[in-house]
C-alpha atoms as a PDB file:
ATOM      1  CA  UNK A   1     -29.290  14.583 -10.087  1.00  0.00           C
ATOM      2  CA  UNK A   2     -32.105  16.977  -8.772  1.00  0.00           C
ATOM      3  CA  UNK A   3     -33.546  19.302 -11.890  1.00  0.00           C
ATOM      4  CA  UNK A   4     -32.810  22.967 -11.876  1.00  0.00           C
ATOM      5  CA  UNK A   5     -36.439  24.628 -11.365  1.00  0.00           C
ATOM      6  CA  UNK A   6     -36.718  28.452 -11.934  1.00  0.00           C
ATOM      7  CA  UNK A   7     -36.261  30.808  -9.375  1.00  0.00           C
ATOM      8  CA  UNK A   8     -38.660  33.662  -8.786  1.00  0.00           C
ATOM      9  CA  UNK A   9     -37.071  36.821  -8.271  1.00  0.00           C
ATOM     10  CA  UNK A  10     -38.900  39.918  -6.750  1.00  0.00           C
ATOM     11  CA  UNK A  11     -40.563  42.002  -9.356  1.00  0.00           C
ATOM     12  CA  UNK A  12     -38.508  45.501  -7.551  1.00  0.00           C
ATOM     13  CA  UNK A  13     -35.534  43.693  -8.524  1.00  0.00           C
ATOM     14  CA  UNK A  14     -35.023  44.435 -11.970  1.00  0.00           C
ATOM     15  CA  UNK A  15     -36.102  48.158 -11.148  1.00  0.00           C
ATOM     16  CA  UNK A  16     -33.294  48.604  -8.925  1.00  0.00           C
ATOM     17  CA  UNK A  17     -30.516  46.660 -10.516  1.00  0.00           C
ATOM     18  CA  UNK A  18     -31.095  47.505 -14.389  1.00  0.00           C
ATOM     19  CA  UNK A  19     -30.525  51.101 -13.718  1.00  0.00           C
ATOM     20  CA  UNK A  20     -27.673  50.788 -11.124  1.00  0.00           C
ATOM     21  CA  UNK A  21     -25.865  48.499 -13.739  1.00  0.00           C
ATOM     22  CA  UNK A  22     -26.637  51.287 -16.490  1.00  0.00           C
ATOM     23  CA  UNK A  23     -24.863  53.941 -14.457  1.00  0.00           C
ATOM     24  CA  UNK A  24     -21.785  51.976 -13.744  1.00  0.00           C
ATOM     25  CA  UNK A  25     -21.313  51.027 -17.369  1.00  0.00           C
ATOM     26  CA  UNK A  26     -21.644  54.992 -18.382  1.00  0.00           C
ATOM     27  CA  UNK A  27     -19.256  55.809 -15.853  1.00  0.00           C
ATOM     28  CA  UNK A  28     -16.802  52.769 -16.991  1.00  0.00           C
ATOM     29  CA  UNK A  29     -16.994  54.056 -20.419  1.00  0.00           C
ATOM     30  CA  UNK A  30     -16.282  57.434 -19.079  1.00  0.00           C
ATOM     31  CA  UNK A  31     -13.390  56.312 -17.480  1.00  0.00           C
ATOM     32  CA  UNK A  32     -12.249  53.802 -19.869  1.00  0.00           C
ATOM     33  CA  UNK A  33     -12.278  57.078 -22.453  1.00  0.00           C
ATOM     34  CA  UNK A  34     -10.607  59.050 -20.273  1.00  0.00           C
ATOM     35  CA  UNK A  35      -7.644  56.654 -19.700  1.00  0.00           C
ATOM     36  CA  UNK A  36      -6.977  56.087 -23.353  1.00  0.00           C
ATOM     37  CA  UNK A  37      -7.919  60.073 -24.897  1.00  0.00           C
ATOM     38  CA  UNK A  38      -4.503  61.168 -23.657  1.00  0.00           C
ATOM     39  CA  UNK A  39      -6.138  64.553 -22.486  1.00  0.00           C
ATOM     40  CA  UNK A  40      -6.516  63.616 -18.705  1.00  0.00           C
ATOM     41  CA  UNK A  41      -9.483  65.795 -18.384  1.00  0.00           C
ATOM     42  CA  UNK A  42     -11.784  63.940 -15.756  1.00  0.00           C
ATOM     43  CA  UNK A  43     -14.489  66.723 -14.902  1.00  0.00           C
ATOM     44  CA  UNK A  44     -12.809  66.532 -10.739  1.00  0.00           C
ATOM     45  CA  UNK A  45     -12.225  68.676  -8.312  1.00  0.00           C
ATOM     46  CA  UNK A  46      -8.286  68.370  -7.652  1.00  0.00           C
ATOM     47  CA  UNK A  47      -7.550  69.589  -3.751  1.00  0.00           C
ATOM     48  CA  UNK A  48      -5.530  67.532  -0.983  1.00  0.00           C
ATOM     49  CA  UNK A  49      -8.264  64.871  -1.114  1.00  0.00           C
ATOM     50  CA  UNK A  50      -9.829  64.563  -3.962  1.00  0.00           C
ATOM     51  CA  UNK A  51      -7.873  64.105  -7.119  1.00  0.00           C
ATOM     52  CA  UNK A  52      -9.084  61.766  -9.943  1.00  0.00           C
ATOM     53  CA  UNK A  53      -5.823  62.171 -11.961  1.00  0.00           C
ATOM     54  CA  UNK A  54      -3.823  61.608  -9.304  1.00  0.00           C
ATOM     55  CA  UNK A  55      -6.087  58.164  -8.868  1.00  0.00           C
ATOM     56  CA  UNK A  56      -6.543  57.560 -12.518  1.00  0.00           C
ATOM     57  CA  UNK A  57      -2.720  57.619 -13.762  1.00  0.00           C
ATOM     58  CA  UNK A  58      -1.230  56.388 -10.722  1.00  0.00           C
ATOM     59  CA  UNK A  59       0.763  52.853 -10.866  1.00  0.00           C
ATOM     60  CA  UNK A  60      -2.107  51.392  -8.996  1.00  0.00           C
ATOM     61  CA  UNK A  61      -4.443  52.194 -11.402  1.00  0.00           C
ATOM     62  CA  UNK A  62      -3.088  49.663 -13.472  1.00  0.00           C
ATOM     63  CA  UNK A  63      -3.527  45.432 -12.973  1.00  0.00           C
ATOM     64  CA  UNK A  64      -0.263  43.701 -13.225  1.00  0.00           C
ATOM     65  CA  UNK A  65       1.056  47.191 -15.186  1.00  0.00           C
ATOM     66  CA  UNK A  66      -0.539  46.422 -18.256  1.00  0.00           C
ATOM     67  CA  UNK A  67      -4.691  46.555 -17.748  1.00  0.00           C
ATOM     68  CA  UNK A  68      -6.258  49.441 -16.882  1.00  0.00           C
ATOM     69  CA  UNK A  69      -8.439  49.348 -13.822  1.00  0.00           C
ATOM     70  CA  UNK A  70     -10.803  51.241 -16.059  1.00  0.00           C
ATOM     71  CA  UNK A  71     -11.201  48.546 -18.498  1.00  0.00           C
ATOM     72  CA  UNK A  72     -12.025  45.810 -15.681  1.00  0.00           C
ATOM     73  CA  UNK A  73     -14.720  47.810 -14.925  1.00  0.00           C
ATOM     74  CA  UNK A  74     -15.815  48.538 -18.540  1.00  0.00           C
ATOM     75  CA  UNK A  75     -16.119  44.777 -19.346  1.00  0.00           C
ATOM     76  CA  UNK A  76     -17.392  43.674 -15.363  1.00  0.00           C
ATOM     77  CA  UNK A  77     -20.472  46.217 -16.553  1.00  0.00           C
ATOM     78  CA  UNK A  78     -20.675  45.270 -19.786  1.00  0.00           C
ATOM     79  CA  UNK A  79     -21.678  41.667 -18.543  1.00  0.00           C
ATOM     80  CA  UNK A  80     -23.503  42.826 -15.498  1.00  0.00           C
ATOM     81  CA  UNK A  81     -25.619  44.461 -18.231  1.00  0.00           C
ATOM     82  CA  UNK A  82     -26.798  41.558 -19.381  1.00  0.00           C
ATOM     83  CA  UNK A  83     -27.110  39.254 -16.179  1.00  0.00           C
ATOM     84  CA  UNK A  84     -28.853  42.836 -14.142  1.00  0.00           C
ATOM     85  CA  UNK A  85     -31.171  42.943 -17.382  1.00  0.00           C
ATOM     86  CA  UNK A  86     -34.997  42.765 -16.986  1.00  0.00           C
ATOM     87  CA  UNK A  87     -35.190  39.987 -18.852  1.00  0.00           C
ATOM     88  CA  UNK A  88     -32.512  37.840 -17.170  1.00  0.00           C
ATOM     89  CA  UNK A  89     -34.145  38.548 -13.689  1.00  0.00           C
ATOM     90  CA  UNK A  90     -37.848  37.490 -15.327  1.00  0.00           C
ATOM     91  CA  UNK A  91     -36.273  34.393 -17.082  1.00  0.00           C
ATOM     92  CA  UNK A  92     -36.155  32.488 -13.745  1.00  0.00           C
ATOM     93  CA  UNK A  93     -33.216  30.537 -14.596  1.00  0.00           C
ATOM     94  CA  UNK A  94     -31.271  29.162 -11.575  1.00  0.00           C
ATOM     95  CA  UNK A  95     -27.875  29.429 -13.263  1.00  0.00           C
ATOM     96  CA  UNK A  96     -28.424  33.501 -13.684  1.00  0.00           C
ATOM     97  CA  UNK A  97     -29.902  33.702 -10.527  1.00  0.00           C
ATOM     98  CA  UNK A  98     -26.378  32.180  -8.994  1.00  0.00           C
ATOM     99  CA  UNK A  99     -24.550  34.738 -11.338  1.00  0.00           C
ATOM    100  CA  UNK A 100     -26.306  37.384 -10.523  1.00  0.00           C
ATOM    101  CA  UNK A 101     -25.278  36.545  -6.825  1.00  0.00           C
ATOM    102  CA  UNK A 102     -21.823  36.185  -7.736  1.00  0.00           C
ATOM    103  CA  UNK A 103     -21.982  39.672  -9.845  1.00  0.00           C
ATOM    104  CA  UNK A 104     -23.135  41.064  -7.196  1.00  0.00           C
ATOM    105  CA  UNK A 105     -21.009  39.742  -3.968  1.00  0.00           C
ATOM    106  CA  UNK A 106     -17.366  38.872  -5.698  1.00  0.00           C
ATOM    107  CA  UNK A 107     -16.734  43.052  -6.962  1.00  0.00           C
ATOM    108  CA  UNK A 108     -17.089  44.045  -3.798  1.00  0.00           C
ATOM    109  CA  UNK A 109     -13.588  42.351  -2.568  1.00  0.00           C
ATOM    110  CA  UNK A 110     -12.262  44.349  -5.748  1.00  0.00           C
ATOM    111  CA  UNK A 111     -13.885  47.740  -4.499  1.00  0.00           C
ATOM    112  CA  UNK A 112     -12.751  47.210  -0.935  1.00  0.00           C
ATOM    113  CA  UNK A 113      -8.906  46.862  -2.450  1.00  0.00           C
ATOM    114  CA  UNK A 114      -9.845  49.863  -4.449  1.00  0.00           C
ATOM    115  CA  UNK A 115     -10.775  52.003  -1.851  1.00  0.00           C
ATOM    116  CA  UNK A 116      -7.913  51.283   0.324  1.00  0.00           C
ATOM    117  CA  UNK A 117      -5.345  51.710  -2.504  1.00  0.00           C
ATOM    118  CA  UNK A 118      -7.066  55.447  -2.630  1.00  0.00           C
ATOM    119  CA  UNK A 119      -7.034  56.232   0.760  1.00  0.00           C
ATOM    120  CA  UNK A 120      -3.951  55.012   2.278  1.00  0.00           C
ATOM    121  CA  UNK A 121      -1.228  54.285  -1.036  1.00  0.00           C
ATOM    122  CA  UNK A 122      -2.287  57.083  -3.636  1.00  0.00           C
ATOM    123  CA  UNK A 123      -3.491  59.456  -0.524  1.00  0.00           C
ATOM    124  CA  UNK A 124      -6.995  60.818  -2.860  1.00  0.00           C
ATOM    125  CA  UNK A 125      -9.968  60.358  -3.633  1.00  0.00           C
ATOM    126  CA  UNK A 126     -11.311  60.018  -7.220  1.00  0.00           C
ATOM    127  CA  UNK A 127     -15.097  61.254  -7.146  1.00  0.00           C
ATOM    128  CA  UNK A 128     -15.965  59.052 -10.369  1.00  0.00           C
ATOM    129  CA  UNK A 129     -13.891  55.989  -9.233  1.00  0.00           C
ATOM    130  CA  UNK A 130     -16.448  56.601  -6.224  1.00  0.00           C
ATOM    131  CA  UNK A 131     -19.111  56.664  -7.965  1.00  0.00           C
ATOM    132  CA  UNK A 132     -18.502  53.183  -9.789  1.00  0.00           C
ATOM    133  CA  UNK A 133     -17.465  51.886  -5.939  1.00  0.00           C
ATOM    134  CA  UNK A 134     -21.219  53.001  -4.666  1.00  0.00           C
ATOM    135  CA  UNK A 135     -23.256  52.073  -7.940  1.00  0.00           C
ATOM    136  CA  UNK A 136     -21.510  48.246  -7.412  1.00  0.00           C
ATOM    137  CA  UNK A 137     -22.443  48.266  -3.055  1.00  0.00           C
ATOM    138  CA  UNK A 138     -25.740  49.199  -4.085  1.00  0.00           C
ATOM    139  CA  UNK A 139     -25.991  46.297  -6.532  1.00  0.00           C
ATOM    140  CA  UNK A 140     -24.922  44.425  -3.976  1.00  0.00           C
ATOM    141  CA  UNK A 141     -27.593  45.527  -1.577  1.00  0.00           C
ATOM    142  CA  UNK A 142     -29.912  44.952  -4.094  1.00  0.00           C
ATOM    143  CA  UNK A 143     -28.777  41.807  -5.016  1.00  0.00           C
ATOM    144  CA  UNK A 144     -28.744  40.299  -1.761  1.00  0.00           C
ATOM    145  CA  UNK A 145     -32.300  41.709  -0.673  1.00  0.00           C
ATOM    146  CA  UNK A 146     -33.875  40.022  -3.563  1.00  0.00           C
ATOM    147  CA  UNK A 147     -32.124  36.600  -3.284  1.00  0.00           C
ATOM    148  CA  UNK A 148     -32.030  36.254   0.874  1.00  0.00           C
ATOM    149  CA  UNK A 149     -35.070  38.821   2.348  1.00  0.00           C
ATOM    150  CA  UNK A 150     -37.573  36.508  -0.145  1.00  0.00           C
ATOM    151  CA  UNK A 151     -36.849  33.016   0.225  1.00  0.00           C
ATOM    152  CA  UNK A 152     -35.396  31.212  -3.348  1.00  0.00           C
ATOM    153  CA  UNK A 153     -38.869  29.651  -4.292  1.00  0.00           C
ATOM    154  CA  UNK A 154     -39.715  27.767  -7.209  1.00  0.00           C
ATOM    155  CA  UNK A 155     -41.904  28.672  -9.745  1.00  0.00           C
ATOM    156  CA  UNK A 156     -45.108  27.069  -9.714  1.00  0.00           C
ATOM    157  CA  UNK A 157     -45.537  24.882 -13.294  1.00  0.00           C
END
């Protein structure tokens, strides 16, 4: 069985990800607050397209009518914290490297659904649901530039 070397990741990368994944987790816990305070009072514009309460208390907003969309988010963050962290992307450890690919490719099937079940079956647009939606494709930018526009070399012992 071939040994797992570590993988050198671009030194930009950490820059770029460790904030992104610090802004989706505040606006998770935002949301996540909002869902359970009772008070419904998401800081939204509400017209004919954009209306975060109609997105946030909506049946969709809701996985298999028990778990809040919300708290998905909350805990996806909560571990992207620690695999977008500076010191994950400096460890060089190939097994973070793949999970920080995976973290960064797999929520994006998630906030294609998402976007969808806005625009065509709730009919509005929730501007902080958005804002989680374009932290996570920017991650996935990110994520991808650093892994596949510098090739996946090994360390040098």
């Amino acid at each position: 069985m071939p040994e797992l070397r570590p993988i050198r990741a671009p030194r930009w990368a950490w820059w770029v990800t460790w904030p992104l994944t610090l802004a989706g987790l505040g606006i998770s816990i935002y949301l996540t607050y909002e869902h359970y305070s009772g008070n419904k009072s998401l800081s939204c514009p509400a017209s004919s397209h954009v209306d975060c309460l109609k997105v946030t208390t909506s049946s969709q907003s809701m996985i298999f009518n028990h778990i809040p969309v919300a708290v998905v988010g909350l805990a996806y963050f909560v571990l992207a914290v620690f695999v977008m962290s500076p010191w994950s992307w400096k460890s060089g450890s190939p097994l973070l490297a793949w999970l920080r690919m995976a973290f960064g490719i797999l929520p994006m099937g998630m906030v294609v659904y998402l976007v969808y079940v806005e625009a065509v079956q709730v009919k509005a647009i929730c501007l902080w649901c958005t804002g989680v939606h374009i932290v996570q494709f920017l991650l996935f930018m990110s994520v991808l530039a650093a892994y596949l526009l510098r090739p996946l070399d090994p360390i040098e012992s």
